[in-house]
PDB file of N, CA and C in Angstrom:
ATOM      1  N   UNK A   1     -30.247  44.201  69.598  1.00  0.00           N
ATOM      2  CA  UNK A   1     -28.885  44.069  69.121  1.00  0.00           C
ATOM      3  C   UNK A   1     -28.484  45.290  68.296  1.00  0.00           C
ATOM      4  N   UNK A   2     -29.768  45.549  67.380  1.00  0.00           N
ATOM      5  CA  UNK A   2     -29.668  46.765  66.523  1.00  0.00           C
ATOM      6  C   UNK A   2     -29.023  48.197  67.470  1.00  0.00           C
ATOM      7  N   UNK A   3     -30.125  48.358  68.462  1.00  0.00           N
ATOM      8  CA  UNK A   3     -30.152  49.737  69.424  1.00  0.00           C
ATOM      9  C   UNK A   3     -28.561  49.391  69.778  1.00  0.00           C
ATOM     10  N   UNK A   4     -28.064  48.367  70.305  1.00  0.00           N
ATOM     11  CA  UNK A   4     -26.971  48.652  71.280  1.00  0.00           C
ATOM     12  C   UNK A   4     -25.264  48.719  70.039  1.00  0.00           C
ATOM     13  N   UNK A   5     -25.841  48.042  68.890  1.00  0.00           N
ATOM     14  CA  UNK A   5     -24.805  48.434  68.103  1.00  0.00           C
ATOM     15  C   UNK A   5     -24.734  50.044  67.873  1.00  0.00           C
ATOM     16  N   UNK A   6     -26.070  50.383  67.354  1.00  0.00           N
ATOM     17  CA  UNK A   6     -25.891  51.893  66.842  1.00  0.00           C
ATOM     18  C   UNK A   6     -25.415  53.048  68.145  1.00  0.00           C
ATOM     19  N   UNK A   7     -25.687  52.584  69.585  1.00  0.00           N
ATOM     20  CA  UNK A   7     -25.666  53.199  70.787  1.00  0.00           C
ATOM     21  C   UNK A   7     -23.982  53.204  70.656  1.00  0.00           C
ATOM     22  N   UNK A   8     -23.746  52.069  70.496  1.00  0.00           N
ATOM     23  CA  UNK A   8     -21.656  52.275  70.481  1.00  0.00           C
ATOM     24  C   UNK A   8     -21.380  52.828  69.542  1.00  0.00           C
ATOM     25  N   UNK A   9     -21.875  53.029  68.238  1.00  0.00           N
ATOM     26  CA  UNK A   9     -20.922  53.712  67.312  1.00  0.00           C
ATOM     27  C   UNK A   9     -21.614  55.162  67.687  1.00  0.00           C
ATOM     28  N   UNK A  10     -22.679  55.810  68.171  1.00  0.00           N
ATOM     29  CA  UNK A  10     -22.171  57.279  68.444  1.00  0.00           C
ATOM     30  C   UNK A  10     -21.670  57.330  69.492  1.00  0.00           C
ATOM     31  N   UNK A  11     -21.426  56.632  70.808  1.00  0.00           N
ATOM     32  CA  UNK A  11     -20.841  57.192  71.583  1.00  0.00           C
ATOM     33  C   UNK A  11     -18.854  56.807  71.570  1.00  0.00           C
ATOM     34  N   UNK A  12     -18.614  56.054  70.007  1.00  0.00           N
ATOM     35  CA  UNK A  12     -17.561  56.040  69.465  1.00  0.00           C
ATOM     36  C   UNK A  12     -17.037  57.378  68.937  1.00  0.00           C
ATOM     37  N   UNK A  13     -17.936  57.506  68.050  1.00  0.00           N
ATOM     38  CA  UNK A  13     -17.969  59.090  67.359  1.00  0.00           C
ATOM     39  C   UNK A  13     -18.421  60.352  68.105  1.00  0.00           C
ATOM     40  N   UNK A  14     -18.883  60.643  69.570  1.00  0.00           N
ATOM     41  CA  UNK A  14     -18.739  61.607  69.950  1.00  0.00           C
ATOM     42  C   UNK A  14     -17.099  62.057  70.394  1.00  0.00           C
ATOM     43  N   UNK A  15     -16.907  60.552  71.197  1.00  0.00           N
ATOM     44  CA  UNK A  15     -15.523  60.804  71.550  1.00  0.00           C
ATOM     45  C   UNK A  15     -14.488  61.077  70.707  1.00  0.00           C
ATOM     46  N   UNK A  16     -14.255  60.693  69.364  1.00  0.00           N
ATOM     47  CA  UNK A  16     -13.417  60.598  68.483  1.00  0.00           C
ATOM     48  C   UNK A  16     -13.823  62.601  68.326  1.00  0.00           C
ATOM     49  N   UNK A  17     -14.706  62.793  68.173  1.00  0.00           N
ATOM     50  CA  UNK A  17     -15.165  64.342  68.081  1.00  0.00           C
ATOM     51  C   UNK A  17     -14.740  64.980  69.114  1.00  0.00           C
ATOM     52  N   UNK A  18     -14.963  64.667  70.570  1.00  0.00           N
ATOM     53  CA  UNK A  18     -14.128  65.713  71.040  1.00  0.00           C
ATOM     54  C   UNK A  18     -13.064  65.868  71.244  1.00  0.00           C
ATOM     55  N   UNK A  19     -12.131  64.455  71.143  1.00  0.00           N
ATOM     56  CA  UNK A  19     -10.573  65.007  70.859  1.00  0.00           C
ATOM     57  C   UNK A  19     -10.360  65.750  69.817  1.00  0.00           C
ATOM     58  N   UNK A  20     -10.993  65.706  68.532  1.00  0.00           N
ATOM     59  CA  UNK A  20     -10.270  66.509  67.584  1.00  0.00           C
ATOM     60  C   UNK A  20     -10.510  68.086  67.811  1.00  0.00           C
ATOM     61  N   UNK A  21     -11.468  68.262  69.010  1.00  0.00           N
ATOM     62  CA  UNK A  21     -11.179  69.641  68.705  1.00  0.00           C
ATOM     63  C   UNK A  21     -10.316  70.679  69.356  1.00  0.00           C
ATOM     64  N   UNK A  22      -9.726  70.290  70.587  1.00  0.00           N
ATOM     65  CA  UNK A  22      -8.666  70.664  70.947  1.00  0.00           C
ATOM     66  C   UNK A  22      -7.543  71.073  70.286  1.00  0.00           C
ATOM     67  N   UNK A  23      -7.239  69.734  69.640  1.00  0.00           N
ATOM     68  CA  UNK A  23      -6.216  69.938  68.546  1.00  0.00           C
ATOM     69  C   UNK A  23      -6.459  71.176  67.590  1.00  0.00           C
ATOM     70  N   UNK A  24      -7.591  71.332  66.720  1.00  0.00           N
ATOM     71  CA  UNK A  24      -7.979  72.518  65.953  1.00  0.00           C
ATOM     72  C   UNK A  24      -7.778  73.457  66.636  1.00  0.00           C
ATOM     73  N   UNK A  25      -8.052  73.561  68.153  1.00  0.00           N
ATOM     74  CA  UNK A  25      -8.399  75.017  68.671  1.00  0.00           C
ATOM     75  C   UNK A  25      -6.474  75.451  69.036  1.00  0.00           C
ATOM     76  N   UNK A  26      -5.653  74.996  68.638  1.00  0.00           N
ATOM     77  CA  UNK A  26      -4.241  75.194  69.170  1.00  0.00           C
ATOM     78  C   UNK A  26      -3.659  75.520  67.970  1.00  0.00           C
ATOM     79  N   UNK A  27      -4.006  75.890  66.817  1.00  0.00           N
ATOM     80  CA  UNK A  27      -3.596  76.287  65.642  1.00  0.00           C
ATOM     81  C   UNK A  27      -3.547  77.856  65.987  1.00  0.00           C
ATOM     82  N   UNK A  28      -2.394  78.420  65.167  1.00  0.00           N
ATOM     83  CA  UNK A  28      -1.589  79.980  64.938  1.00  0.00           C
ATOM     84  C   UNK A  28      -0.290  80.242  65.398  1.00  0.00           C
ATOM     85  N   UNK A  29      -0.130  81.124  65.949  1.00  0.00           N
ATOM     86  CA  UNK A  29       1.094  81.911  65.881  1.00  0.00           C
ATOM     87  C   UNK A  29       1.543  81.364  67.447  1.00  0.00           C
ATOM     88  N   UNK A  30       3.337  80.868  67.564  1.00  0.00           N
ATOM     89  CA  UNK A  30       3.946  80.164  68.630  1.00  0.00           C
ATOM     90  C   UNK A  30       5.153  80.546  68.453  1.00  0.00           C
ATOM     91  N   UNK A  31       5.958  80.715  69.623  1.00  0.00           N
ATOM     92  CA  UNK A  31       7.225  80.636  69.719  1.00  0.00           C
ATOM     93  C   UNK A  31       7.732  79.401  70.407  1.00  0.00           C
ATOM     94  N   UNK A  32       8.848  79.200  69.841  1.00  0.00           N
ATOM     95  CA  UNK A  32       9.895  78.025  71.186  1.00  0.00           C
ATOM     96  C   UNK A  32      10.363  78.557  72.339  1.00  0.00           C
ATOM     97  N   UNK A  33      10.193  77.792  72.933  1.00  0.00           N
ATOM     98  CA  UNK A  33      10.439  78.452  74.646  1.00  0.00           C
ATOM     99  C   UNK A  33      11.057  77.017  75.389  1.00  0.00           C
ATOM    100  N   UNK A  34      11.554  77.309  76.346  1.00  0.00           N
ATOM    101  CA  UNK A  34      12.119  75.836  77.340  1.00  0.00           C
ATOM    102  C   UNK A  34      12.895  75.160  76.825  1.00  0.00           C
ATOM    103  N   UNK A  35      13.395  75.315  75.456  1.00  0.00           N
ATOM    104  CA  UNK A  35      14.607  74.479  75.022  1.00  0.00           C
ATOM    105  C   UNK A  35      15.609  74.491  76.415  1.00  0.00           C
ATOM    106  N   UNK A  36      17.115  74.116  76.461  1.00  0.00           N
ATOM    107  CA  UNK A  36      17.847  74.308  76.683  1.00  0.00           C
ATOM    108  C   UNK A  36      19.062  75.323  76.198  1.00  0.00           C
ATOM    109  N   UNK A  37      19.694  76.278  76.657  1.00  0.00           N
ATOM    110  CA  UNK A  37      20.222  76.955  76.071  1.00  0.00           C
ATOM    111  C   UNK A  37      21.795  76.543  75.132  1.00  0.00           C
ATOM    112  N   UNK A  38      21.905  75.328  75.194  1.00  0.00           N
ATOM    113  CA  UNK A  38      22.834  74.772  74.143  1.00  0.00           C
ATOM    114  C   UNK A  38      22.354  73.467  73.791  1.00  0.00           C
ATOM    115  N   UNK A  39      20.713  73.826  72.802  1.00  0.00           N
ATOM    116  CA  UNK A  39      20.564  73.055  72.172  1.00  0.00           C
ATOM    117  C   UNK A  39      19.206  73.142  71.300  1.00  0.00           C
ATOM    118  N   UNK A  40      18.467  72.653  70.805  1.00  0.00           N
ATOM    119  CA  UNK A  40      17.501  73.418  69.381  1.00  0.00           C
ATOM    120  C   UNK A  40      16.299  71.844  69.775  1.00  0.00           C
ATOM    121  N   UNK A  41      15.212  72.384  69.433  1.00  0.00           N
ATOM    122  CA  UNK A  41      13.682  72.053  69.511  1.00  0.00           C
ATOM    123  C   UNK A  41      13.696  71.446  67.939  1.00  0.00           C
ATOM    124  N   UNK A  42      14.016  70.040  67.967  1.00  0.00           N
ATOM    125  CA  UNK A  42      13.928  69.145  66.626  1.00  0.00           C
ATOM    126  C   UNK A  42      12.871  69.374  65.536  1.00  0.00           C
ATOM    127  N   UNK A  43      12.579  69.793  64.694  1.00  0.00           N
ATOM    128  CA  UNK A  43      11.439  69.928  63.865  1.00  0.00           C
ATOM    129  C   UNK A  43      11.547  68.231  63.214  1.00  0.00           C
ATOM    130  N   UNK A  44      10.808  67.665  62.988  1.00  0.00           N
ATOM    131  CA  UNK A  44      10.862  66.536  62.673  1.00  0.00           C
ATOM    132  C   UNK A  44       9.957  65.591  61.512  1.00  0.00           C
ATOM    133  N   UNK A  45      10.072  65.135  60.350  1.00  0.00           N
ATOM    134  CA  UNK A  45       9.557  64.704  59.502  1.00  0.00           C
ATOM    135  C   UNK A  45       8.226  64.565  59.839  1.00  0.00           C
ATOM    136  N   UNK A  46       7.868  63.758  61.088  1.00  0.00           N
ATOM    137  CA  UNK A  46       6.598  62.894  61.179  1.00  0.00           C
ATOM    138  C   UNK A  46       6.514  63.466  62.581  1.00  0.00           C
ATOM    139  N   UNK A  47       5.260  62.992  63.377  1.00  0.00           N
ATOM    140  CA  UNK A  47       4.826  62.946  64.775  1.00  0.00           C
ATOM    141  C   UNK A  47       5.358  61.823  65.782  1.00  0.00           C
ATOM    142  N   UNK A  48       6.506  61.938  65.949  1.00  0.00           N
ATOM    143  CA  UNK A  48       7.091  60.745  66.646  1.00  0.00           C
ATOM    144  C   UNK A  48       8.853  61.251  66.726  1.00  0.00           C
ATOM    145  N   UNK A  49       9.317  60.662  67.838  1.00  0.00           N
ATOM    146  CA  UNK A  49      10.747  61.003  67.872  1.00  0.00           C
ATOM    147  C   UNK A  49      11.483  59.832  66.713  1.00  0.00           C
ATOM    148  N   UNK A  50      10.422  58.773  66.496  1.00  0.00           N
ATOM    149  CA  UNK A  50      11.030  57.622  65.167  1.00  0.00           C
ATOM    150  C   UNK A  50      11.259  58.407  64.080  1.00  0.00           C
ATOM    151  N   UNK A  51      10.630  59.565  64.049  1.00  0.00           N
ATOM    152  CA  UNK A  51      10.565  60.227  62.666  1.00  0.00           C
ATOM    153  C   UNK A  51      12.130  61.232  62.154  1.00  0.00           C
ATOM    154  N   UNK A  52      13.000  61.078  60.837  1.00  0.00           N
ATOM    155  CA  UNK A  52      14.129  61.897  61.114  1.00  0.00           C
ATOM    156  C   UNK A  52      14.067  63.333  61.589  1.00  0.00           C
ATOM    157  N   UNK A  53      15.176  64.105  62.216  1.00  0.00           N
ATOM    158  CA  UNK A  53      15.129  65.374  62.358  1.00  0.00           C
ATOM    159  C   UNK A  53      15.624  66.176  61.426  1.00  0.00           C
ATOM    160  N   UNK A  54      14.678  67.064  60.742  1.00  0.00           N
ATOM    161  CA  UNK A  54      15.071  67.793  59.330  1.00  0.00           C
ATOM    162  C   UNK A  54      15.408  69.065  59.961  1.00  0.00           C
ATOM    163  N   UNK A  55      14.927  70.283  61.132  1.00  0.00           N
ATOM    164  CA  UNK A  55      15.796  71.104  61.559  1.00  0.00           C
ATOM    165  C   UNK A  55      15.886  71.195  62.864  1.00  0.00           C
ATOM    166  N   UNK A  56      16.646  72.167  62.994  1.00  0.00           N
ATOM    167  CA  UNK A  56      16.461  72.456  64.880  1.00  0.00           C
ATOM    168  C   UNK A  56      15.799  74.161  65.062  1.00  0.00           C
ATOM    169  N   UNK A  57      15.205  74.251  65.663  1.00  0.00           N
ATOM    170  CA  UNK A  57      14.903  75.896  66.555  1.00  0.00           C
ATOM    171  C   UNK A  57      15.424  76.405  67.544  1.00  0.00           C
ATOM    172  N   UNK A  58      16.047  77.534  67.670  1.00  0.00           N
ATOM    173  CA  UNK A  58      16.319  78.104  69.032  1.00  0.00           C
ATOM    174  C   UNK A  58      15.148  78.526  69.745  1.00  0.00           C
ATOM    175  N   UNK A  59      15.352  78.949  71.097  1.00  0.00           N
ATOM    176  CA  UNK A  59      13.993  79.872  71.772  1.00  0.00           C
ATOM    177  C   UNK A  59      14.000  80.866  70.625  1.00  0.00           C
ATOM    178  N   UNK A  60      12.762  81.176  70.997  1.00  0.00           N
ATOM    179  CA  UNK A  60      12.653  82.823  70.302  1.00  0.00           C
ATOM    180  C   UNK A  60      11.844  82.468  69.393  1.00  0.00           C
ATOM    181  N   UNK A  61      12.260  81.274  67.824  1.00  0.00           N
ATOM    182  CA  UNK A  61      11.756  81.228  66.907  1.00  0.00           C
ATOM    183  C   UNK A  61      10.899  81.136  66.630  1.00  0.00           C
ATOM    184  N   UNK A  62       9.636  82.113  65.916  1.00  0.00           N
ATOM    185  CA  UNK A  62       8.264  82.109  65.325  1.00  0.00           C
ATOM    186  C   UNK A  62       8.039  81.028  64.511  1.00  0.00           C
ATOM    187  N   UNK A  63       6.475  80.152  65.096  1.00  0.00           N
ATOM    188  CA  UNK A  63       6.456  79.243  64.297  1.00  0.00           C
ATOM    189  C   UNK A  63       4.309  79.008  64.020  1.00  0.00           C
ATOM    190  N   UNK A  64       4.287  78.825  63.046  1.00  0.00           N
ATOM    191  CA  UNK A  64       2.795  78.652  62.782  1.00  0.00           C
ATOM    192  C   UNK A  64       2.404  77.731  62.759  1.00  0.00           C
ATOM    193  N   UNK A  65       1.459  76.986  63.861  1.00  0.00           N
ATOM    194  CA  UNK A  65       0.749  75.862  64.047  1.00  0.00           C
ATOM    195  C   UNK A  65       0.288  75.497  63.628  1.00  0.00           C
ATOM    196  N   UNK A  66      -0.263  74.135  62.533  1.00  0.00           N
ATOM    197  CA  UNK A  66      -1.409  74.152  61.666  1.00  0.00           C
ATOM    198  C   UNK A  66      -2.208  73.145  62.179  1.00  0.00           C
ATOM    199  N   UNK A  67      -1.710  71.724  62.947  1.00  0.00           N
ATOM    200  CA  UNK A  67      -2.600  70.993  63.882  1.00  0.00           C
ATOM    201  C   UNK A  67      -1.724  70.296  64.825  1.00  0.00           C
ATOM    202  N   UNK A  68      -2.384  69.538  65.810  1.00  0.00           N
ATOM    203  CA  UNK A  68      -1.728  68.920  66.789  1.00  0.00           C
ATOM    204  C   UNK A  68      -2.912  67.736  67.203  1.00  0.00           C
ATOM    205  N   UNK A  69      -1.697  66.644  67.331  1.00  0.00           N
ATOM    206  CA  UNK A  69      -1.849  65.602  67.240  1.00  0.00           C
ATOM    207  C   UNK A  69      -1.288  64.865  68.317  1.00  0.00           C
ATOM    208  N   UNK A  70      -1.604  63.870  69.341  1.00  0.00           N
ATOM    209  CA  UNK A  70      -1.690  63.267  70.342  1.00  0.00           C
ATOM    210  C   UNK A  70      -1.209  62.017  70.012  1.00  0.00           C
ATOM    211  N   UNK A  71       0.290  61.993  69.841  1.00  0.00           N
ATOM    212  CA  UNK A  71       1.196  60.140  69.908  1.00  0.00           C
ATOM    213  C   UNK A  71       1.627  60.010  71.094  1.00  0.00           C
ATOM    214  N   UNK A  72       1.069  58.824  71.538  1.00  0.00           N
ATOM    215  CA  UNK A  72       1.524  58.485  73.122  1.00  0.00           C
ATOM    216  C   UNK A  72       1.357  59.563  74.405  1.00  0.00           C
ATOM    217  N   UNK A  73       2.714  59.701  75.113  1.00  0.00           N
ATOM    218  CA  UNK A  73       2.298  60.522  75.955  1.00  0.00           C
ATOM    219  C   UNK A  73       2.723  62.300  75.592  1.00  0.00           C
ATOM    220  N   UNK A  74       2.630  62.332  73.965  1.00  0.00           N
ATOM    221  CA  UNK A  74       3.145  63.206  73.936  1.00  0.00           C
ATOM    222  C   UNK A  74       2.664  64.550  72.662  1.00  0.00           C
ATOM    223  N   UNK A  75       2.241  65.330  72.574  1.00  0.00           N
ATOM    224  CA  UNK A  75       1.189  66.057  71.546  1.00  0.00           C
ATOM    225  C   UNK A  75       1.744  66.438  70.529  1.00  0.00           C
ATOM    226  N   UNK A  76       2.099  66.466  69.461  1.00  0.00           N
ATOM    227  CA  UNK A  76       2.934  66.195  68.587  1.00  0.00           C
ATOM    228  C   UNK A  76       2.323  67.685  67.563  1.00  0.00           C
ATOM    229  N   UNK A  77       2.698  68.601  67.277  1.00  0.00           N
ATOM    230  CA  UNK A  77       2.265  70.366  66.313  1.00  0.00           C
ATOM    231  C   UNK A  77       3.002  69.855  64.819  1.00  0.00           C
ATOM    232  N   UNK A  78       1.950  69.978  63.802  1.00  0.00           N
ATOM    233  CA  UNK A  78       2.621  70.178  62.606  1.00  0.00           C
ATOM    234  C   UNK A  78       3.103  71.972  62.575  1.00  0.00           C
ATOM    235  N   UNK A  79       3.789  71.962  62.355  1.00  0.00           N
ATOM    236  CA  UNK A  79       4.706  73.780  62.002  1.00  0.00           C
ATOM    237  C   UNK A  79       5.257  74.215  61.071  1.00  0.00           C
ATOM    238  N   UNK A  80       5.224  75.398  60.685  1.00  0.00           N
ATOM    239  CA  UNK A  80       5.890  75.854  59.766  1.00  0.00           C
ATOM    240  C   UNK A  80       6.738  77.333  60.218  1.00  0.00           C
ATOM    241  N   UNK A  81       8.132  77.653  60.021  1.00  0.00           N
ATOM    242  CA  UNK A  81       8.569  78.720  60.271  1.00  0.00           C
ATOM    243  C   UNK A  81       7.579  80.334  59.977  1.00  0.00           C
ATOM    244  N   UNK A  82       7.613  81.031  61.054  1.00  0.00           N
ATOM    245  CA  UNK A  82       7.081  82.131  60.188  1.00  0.00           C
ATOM    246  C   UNK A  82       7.791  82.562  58.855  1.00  0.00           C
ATOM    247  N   UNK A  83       8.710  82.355  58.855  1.00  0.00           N
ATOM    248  CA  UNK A  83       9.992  83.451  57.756  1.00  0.00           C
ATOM    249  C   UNK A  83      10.125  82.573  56.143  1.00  0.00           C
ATOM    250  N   UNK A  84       9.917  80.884  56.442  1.00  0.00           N
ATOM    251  CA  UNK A  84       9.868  80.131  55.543  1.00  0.00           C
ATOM    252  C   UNK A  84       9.220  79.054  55.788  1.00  0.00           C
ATOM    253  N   UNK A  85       7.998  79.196  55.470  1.00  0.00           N
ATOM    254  CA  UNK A  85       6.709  78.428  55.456  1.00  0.00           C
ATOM    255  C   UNK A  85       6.885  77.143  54.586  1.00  0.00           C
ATOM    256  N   UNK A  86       7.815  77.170  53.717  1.00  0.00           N
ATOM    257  CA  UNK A  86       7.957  75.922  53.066  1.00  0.00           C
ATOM    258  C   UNK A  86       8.841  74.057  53.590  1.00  0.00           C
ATOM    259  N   UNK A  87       9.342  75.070  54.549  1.00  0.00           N
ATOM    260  CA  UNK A  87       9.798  74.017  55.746  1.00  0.00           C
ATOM    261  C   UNK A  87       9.182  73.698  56.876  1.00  0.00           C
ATOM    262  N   UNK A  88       7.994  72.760  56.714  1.00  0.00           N
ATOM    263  CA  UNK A  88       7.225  71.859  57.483  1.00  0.00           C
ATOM    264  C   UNK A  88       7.805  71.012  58.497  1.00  0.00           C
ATOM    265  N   UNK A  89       6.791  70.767  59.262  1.00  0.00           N
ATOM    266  CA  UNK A  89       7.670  69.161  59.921  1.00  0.00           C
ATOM    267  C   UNK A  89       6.649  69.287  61.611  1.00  0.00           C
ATOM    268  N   UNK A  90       7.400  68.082  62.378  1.00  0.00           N
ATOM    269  CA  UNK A  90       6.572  68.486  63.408  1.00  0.00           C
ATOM    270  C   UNK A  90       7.308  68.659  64.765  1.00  0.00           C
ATOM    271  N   UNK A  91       7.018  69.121  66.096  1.00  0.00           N
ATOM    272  CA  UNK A  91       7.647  69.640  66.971  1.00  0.00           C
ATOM    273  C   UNK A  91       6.789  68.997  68.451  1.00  0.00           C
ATOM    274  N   UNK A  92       7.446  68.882  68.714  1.00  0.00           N
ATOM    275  CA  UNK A  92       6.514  68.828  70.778  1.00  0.00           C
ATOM    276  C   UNK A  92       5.914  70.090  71.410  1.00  0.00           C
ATOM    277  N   UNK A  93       4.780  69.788  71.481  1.00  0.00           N
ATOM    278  CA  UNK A  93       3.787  71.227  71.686  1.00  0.00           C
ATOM    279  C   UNK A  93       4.479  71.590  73.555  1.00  0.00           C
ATOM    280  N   UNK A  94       5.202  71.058  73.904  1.00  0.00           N
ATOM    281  CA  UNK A  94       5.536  71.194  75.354  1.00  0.00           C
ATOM    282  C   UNK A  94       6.358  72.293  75.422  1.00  0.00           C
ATOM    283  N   UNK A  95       6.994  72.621  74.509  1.00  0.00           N
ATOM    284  CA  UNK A  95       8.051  73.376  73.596  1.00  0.00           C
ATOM    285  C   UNK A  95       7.781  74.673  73.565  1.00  0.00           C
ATOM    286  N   UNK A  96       6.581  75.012  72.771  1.00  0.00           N
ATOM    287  CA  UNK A  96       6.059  75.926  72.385  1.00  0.00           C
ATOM    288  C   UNK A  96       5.185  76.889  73.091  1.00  0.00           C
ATOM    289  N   UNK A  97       4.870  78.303  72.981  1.00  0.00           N
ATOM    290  CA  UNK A  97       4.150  79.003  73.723  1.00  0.00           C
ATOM    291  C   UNK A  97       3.498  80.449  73.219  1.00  0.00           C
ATOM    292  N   UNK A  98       2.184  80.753  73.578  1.00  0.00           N
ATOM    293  CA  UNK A  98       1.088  81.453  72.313  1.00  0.00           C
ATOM    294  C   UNK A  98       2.065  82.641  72.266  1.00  0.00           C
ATOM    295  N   UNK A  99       2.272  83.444  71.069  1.00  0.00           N
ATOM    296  CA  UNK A  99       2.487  84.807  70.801  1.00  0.00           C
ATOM    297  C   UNK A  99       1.077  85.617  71.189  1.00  0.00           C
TER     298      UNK A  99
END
C-alpha cells in the first residue's frame, strides 16, 4: 500500500515538474504581433479573460516576460512594458513573438 502510495506521489511530482519548465524557459524579451490592426492585445490584471483589462498594446510593443502560465486552453505571460516596467499584468502568449 506503502510502495504504491509513494509510486503516485512521484510520478505526481515529476509531471507537475515538467510542466513548469516550459513556462520558465519562455521568459525575456517579446513583441506583440497578430493583433488586429484596429485594435490592442489586453494586458490584463490576472491570467484569465475574467480578469479586468488595465491596458491595451499595439503590434510592435516591447514587452518582458517573466512567466507563463497555462489557464484552460490558453497560456496566459505575466509582462511588463520594456519602457515602464511598473505596469504589470498578463497577456495571451499567442500574441507575442521572441525579439
Amino acid at each position: 500500500m506503502h510502495r504504491k502510495f509513494f509510486a503516485g506521489t512521484a510520478l505526481a511530482a515529476a509531471l507537475i515538474m515538467s510542466t513548469a519548465a516550459p513556462a520558465a524557459a519562455q521568459s525575456g524579451r517579446y513583441e506583440v504581433f497578430g493583433v488586429a490592426e484596429d485594435d490592442l492585445l489586453k494586458l490584463r490584471a490576472g491570467p484569465g479573460t475574467g480578469f479586468v483589462v488595465v491596458a491595451g498594446f499595439p503590434n510592435g510593443t516591447a514587452l518582458r516576460v517573466y512567466e507563463c502560465t497555462q489557464t484552460g486552453g490558453t497560456r496566459w505571460c505575466e509582462v511588463a512594458m520594456e519602457r515602464a516596467r511598473g505596469l504589470r499584468g498578463y497577456v495571451s502568449f499567442a500574441y507575442l513573438r521572441k525579439r
